[in-house]
C-alpha atoms as a PDB file:
ATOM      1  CA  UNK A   1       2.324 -28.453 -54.001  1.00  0.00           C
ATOM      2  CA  UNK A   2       5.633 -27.144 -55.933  1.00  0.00           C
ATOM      3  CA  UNK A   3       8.122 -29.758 -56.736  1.00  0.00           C
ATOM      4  CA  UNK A   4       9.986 -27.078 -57.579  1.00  0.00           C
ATOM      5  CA  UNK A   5      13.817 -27.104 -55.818  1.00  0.00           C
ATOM      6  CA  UNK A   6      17.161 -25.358 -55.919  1.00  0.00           C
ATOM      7  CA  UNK A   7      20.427 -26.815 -55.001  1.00  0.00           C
ATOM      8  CA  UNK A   8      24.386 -25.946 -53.714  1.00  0.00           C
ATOM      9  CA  UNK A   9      26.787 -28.523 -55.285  1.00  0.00           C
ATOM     10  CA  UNK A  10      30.920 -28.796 -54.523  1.00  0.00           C
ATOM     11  CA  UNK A  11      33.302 -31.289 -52.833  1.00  0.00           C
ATOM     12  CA  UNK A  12      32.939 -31.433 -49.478  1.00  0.00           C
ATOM     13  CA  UNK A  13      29.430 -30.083 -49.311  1.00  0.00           C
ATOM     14  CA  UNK A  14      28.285 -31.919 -46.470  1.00  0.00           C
ATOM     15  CA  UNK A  15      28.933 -28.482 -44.166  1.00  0.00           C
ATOM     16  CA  UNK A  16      27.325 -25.924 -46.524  1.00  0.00           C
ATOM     17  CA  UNK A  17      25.256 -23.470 -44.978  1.00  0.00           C
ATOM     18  CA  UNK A  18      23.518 -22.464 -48.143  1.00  0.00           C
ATOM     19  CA  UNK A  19      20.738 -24.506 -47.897  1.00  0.00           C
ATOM     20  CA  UNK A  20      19.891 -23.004 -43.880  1.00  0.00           C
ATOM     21  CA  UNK A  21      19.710 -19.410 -46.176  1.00  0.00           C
ATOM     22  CA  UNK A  22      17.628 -20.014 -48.994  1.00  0.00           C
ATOM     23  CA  UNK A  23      15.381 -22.223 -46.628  1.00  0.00           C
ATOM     24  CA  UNK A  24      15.129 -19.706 -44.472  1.00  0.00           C
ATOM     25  CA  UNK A  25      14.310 -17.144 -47.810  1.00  0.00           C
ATOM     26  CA  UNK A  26      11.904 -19.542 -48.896  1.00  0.00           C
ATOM     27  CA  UNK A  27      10.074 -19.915 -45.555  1.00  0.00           C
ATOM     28  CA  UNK A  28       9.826 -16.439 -44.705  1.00  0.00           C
ATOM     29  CA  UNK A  29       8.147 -15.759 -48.430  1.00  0.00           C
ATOM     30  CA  UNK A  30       6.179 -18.588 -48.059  1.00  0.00           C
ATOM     31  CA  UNK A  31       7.664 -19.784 -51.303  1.00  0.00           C
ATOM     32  CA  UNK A  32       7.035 -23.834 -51.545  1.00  0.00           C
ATOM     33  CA  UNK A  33      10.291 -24.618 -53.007  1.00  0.00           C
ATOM     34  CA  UNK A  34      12.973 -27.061 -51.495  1.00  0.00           C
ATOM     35  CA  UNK A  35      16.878 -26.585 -51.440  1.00  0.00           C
ATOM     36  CA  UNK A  36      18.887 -29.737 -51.943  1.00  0.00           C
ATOM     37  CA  UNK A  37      22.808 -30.555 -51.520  1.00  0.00           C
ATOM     38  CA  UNK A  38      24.762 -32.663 -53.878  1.00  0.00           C
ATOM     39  CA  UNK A  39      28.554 -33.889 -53.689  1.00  0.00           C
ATOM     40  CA  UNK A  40      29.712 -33.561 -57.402  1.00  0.00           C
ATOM     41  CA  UNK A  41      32.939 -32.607 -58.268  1.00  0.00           C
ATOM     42  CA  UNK A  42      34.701 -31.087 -61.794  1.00  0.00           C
ATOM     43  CA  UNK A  43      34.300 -34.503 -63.632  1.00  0.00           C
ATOM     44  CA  UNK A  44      31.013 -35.414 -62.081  1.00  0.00           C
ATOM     45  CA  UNK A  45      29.504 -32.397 -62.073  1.00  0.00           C
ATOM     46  CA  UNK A  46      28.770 -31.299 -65.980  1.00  0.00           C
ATOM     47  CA  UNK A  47      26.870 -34.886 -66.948  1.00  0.00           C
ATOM     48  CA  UNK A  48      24.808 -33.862 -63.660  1.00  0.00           C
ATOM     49  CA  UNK A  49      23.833 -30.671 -65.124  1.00  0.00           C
ATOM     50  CA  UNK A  50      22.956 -32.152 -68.062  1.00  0.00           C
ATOM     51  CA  UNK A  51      20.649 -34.790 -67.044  1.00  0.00           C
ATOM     52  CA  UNK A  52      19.283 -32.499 -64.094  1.00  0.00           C
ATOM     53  CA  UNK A  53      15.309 -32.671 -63.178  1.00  0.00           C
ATOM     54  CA  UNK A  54      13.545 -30.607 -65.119  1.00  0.00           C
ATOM     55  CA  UNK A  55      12.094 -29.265 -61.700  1.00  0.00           C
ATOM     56  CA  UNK A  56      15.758 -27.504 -60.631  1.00  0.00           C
ATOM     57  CA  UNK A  57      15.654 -24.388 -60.628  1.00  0.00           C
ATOM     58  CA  UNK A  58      18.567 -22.663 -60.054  1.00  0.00           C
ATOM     59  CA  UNK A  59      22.336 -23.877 -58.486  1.00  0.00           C
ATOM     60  CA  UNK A  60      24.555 -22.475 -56.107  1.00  0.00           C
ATOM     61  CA  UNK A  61      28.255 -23.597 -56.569  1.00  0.00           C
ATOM     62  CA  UNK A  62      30.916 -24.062 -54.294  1.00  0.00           C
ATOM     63  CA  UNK A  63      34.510 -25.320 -54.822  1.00  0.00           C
ATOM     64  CA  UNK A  64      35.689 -26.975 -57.023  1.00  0.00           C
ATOM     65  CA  UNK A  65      32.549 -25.769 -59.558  1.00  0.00           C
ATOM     66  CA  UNK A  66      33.174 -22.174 -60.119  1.00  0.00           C
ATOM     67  CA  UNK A  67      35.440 -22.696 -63.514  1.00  0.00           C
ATOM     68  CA  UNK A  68      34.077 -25.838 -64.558  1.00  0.00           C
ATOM     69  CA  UNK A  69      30.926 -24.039 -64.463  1.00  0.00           C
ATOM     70  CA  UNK A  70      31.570 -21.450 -67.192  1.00  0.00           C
ATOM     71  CA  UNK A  71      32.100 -24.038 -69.693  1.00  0.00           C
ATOM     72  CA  UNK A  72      28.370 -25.996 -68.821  1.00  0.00           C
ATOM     73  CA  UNK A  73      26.420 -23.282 -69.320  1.00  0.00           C
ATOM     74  CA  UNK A  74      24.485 -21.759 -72.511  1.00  0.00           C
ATOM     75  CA  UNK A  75      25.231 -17.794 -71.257  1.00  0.00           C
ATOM     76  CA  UNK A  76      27.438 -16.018 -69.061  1.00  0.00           C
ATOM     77  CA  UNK A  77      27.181 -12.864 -67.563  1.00  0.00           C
ATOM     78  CA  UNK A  78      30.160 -10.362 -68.657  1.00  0.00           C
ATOM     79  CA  UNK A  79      31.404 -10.301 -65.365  1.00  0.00           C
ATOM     80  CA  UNK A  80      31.577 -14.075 -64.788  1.00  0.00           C
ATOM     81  CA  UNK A  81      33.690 -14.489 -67.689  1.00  0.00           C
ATOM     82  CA  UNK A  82      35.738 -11.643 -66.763  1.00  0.00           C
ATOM     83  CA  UNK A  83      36.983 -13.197 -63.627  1.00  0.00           C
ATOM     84  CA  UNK A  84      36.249 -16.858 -65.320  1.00  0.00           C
ATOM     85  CA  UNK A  85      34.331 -17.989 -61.965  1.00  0.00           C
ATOM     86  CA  UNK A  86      30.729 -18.635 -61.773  1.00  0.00           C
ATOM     87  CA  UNK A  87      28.708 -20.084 -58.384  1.00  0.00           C
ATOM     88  CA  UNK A  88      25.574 -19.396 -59.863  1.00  0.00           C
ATOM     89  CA  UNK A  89      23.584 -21.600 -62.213  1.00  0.00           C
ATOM     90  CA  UNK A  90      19.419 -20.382 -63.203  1.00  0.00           C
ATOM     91  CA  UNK A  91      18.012 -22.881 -65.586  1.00  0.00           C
ATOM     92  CA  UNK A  92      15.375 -21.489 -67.786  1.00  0.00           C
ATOM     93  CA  UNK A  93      13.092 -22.482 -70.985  1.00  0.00           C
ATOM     94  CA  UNK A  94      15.901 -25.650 -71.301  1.00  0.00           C
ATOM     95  CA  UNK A  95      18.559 -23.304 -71.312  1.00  0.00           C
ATOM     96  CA  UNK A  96      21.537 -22.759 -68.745  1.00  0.00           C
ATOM     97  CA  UNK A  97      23.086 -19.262 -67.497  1.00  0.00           C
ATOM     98  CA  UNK A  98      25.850 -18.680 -65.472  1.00  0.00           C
ATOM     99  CA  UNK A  99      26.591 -16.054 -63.281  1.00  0.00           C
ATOM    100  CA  UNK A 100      29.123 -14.174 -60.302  1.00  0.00           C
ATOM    101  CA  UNK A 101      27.232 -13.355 -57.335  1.00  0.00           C
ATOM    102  CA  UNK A 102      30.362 -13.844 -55.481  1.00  0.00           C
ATOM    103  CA  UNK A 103      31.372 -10.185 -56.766  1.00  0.00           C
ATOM    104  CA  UNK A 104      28.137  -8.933 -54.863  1.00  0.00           C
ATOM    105  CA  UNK A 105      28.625 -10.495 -51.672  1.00  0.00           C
ATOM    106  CA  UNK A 106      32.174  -9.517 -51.265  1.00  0.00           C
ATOM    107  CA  UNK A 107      31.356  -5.491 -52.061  1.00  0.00           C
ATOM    108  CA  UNK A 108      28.544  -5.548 -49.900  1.00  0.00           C
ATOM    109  CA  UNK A 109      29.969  -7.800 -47.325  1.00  0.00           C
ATOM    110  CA  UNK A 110      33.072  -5.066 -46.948  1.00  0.00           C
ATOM    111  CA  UNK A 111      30.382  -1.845 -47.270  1.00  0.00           C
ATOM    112  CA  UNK A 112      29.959  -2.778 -43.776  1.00  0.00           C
ATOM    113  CA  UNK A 113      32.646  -0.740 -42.767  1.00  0.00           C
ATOM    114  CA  UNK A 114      31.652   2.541 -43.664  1.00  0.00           C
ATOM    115  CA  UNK A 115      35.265   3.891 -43.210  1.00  0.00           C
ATOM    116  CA  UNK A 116      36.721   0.983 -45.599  1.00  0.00           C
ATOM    117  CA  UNK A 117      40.002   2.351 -47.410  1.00  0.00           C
ATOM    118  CA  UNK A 118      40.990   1.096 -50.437  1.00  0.00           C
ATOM    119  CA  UNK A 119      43.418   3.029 -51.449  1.00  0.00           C
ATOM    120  CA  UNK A 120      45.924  -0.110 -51.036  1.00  0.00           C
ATOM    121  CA  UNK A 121      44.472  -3.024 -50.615  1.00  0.00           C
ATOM    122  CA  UNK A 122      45.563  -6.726 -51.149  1.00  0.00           C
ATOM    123  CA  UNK A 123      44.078 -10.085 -52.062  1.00  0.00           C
ATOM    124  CA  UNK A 124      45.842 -13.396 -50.378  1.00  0.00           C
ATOM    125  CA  UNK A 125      45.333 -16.912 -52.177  1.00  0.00           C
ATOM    126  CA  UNK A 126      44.664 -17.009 -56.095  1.00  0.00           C
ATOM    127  CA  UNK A 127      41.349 -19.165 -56.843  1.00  0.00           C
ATOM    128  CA  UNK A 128      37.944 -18.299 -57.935  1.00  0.00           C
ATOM    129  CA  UNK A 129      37.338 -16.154 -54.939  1.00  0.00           C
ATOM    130  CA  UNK A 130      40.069 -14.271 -55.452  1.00  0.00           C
ATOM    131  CA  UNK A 131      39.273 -13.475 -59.075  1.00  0.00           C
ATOM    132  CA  UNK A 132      35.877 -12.539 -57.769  1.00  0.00           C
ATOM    133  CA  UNK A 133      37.472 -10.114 -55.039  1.00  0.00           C
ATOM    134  CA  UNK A 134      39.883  -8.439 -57.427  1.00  0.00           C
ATOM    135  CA  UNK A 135      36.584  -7.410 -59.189  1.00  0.00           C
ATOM    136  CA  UNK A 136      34.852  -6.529 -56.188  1.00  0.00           C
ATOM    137  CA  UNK A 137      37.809  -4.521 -55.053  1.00  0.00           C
ATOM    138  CA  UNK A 138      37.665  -2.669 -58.823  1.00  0.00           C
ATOM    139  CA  UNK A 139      33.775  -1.570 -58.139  1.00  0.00           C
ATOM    140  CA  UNK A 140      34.478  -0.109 -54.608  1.00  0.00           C
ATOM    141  CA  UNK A 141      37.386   2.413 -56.615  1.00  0.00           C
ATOM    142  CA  UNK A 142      40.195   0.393 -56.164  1.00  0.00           C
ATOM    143  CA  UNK A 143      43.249   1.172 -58.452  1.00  0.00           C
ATOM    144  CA  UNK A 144      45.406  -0.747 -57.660  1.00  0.00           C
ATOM    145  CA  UNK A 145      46.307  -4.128 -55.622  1.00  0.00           C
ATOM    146  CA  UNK A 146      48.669  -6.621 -54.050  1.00  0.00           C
ATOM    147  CA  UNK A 147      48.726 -10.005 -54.789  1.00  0.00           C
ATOM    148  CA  UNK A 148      50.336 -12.694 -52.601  1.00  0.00           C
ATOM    149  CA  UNK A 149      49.973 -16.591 -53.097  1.00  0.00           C
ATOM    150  CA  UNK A 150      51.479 -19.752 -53.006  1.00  0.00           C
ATOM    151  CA  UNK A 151      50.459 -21.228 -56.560  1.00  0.00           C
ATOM    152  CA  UNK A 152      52.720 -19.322 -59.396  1.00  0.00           C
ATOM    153  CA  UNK A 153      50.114 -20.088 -62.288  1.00  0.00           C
ATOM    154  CA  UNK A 154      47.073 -19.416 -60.608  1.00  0.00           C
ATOM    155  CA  UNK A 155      48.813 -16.099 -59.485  1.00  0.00           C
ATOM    156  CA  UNK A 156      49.491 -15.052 -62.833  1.00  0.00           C
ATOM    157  CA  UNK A 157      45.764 -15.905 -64.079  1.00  0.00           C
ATOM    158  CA  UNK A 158      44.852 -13.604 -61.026  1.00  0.00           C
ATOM    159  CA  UNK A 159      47.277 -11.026 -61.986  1.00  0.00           C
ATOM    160  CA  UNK A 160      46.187 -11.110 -65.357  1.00  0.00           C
ATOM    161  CA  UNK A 161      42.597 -11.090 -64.229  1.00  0.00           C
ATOM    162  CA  UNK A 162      43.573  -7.366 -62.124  1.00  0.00           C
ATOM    163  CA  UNK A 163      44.826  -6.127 -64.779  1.00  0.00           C
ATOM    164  CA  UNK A 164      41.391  -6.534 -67.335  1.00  0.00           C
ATOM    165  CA  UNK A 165      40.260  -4.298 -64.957  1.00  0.00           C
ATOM    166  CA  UNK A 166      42.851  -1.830 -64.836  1.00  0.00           C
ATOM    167  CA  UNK A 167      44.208  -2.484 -61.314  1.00  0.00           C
ATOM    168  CA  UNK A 168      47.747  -1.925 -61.266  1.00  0.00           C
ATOM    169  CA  UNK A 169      49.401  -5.161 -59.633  1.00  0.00           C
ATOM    170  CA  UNK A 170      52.193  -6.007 -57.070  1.00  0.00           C
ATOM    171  CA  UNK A 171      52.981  -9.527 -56.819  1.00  0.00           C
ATOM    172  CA  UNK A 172      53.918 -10.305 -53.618  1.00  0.00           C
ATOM    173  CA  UNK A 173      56.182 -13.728 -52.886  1.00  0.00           C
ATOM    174  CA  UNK A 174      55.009 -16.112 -50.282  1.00  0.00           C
ATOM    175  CA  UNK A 175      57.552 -15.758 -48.217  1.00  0.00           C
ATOM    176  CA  UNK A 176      57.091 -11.987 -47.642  1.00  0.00           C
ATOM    177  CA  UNK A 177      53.266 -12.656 -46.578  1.00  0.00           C
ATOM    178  CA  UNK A 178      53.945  -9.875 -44.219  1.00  0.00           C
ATOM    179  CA  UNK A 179      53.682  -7.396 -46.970  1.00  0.00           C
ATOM    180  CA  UNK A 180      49.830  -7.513 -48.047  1.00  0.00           C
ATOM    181  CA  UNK A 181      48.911  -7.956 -44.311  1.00  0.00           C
ATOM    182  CA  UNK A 182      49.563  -4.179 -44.233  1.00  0.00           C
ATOM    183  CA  UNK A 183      47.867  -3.111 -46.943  1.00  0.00           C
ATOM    184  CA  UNK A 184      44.348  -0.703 -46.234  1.00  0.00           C
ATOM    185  CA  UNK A 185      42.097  -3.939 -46.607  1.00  0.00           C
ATOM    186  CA  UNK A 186      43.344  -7.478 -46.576  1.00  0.00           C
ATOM    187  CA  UNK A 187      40.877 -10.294 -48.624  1.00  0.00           C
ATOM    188  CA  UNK A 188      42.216 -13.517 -47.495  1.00  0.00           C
ATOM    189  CA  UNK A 189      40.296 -16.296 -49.738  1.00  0.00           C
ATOM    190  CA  UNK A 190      42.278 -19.148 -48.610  1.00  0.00           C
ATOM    191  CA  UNK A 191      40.532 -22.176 -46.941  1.00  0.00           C
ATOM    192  CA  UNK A 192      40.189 -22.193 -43.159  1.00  0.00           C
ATOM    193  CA  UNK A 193      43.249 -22.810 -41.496  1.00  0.00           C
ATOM    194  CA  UNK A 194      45.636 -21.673 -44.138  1.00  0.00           C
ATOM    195  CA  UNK A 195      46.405 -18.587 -42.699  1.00  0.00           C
ATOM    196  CA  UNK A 196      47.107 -19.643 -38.656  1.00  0.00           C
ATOM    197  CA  UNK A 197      50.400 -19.436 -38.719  1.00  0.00           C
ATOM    198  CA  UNK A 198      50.654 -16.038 -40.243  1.00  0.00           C
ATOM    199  CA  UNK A 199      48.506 -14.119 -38.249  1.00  0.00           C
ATOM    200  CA  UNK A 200      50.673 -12.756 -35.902  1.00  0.00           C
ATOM    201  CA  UNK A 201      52.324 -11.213 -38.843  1.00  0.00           C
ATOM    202  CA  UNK A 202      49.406  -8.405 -38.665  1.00  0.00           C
ATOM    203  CA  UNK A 203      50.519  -4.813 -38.295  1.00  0.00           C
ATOM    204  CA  UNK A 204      50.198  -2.992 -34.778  1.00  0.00           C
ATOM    205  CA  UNK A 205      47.503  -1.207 -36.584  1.00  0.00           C
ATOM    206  CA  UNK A 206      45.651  -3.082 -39.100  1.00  0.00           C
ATOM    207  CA  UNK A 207      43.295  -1.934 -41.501  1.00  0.00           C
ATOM    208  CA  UNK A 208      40.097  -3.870 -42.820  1.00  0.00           C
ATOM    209  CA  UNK A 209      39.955  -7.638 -42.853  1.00  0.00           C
ATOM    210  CA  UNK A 210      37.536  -9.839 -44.707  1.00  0.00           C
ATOM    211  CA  UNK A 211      38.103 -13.472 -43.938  1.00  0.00           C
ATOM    212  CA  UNK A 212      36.527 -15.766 -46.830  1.00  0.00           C
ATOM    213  CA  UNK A 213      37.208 -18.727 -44.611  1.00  0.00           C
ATOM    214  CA  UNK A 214      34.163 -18.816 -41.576  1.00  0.00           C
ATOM    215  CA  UNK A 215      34.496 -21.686 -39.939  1.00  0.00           C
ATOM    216  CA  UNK A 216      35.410 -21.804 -37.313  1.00  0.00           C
ATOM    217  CA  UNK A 217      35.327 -18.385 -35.892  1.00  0.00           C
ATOM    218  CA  UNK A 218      36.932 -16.315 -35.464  1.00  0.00           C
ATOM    219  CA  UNK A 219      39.663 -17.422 -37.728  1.00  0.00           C
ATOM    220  CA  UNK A 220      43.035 -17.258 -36.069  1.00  0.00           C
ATOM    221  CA  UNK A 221      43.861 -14.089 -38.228  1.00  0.00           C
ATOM    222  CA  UNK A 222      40.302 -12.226 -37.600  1.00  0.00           C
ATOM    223  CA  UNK A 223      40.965 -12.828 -33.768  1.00  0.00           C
ATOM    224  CA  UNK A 224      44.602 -11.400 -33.929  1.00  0.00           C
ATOM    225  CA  UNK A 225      42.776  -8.020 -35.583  1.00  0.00           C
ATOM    226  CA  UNK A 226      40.157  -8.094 -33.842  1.00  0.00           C
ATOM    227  CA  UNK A 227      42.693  -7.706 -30.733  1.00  0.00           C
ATOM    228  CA  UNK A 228      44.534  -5.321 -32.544  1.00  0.00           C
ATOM    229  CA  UNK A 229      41.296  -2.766 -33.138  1.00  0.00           C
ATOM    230  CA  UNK A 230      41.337  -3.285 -36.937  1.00  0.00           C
ATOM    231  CA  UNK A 231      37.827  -3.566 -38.776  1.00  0.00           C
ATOM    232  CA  UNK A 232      36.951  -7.681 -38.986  1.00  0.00           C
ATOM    233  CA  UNK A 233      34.326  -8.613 -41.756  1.00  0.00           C
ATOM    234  CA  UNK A 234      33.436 -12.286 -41.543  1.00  0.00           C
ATOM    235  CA  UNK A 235      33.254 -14.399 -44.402  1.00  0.00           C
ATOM    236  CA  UNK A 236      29.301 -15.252 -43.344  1.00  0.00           C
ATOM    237  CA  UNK A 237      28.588 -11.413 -44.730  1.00  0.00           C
ATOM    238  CA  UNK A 238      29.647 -12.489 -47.825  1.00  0.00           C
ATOM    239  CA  UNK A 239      28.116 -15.892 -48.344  1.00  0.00           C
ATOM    240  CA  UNK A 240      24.753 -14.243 -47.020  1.00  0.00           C
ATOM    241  CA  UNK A 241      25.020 -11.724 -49.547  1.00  0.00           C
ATOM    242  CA  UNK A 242      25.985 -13.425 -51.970  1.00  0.00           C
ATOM    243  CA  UNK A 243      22.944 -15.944 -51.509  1.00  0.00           C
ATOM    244  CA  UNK A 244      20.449 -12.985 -51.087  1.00  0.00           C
ATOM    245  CA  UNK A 245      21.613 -12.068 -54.784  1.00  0.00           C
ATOM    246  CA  UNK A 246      21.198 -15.534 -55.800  1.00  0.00           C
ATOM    247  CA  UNK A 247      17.824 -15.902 -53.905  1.00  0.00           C
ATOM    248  CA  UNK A 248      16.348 -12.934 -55.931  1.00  0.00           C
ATOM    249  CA  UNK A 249      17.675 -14.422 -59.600  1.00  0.00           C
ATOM    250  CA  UNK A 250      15.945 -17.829 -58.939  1.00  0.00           C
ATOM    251  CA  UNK A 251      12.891 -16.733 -57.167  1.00  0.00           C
ATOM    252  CA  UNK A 252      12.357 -13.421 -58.626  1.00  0.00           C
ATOM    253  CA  UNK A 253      11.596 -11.787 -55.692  1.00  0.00           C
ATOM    254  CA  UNK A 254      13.074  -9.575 -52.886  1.00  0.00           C
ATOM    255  CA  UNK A 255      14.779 -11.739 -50.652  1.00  0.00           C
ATOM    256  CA  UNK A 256      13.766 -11.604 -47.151  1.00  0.00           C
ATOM    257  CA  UNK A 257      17.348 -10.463 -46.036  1.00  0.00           C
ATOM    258  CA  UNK A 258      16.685  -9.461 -42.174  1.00  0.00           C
ATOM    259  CA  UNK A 259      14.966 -13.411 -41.839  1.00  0.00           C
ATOM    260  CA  UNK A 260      18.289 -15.097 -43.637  1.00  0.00           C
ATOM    261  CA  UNK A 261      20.814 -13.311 -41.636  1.00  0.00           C
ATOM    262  CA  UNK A 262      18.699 -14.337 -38.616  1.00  0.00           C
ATOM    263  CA  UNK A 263      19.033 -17.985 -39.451  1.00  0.00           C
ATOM    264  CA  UNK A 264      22.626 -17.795 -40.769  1.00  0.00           C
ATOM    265  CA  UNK A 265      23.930 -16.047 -37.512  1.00  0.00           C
ATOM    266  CA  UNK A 266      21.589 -17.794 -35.307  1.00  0.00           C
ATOM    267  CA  UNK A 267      23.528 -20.928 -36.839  1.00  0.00           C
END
């Protein structure tokens, strides 16, 4: 018997579905790991790490973790300090790494659409996730992006952020929101609900959505396109993929994809 375990931590964590994909992972390897949830936030969260069991494996991180993270660990990847966000945590020999797996899951999450354009795309909100996404947008040949939130300093981080990867920026103010929800593919990483009472504002003809926010769906904004025949990518694609990365750095194996979907969407 392994007392070996893995675990998501943020605040709230009570809903995470992380635990239903690397259990499923687990199962379907026959790995005898567990996956546990803990409620920690910025200030609880680094004494946590370091007086963890010596039995934890790896973490996944949710909000409000993904900065604090960087500074907690021992390494970080390149990337991960590119876009100063981190939701993944493997502790080895004593020592703790951080990494982006975020990056990951949004590229493959928006491959889906094997017609995505983005020639113009834009990024809505300005935390973590959207650091990750202006990254992800970078790998899939972006060059350039709009950028459209309500929180001035985060915005410039994020703008600053685009522009270490030589995407060239257009801030967009809040109260022209209308703007980015016309650009070739829309990333909306703000938390569910946020972006109700602007998705009417869609284009006739919309482009590519990926809604970060899954619960509940579909999201006001990824019905409205959805109606409107544009391409919808939910944001379970990219918390699957982003786990199935995650899944393979802890476990060292190939993770069981086809079985973690099944339990994710079966959900």
């Amino acid at each position: 018997m392994s007392n070996k375990f893995a675990a998501v931590a943020g605040s709230p964590i009570e809903h995470s579905l992380s635990p239903l994909i690397h259990k499923a992972g687990y199962a379907a390897l026959k790995i005898d790991w567990n996956y546990e949830k803990y409620e920690l936030n910025a200030a609880t969260f680094p004494e946590f790490v370091k007086n963890r069991s010596q039995d934890l494996v790896g973490m996944s991180l949710t909000m409000p973790l993904k900065d604090v993270a960087i500074q907690v660990a021992d390494s970080v990847t390149d990337l991960a300090k590119k876009v100063n966000s981190a939701n993944t945590l493997i502790f080895k020999d004593g020592k703790v790494m951080a990494g982006n797996t975020d990056i990951y899951g949004i590229v493959t999450a928006l491959q889906t659409n094997k017609q995505l354009d983005v020639t113009n795309p834009s990024i809505i909100g300005s935390g973590a996730t959207a650091r990750s996404a202006v990254a992800a947008l970078s790998q899939l040949g972006a060059t350039k992006v709009m950028l459209c939130a309500r929180n001035e300093n985060t915005l410039n981080d994020l703008k600053n952020v685009a522009q270490q990867f030589n995407l060239q920026v257009t801030v967009i103010p809040w109260n022209e929101i209308y703007k980015p929800l016309v650009a070739s593919t829309v990333i909306s990483t703000l938390p569910s609900g946020s972006m109700d009472s602007y998705a009417a504002m869609g284009p006739e003809i919309p482009g590519s959505l990926l809604d970060v926010a899954y619960s509940p769906w579909p999201s006001k904004i990824a019905l409205e396109w959805i109606l409107r025949r544009g391409f919808v990518v939910s944001g379970l694609e990219m918390l699957l993929h982003q786990a199935v990365r995650q899944f393979e750095l802890m476990t060292g194996q190939k993770a069981p994809v086809k079985q973690m979907r099944e339990a994710l969407f079966k959900n």
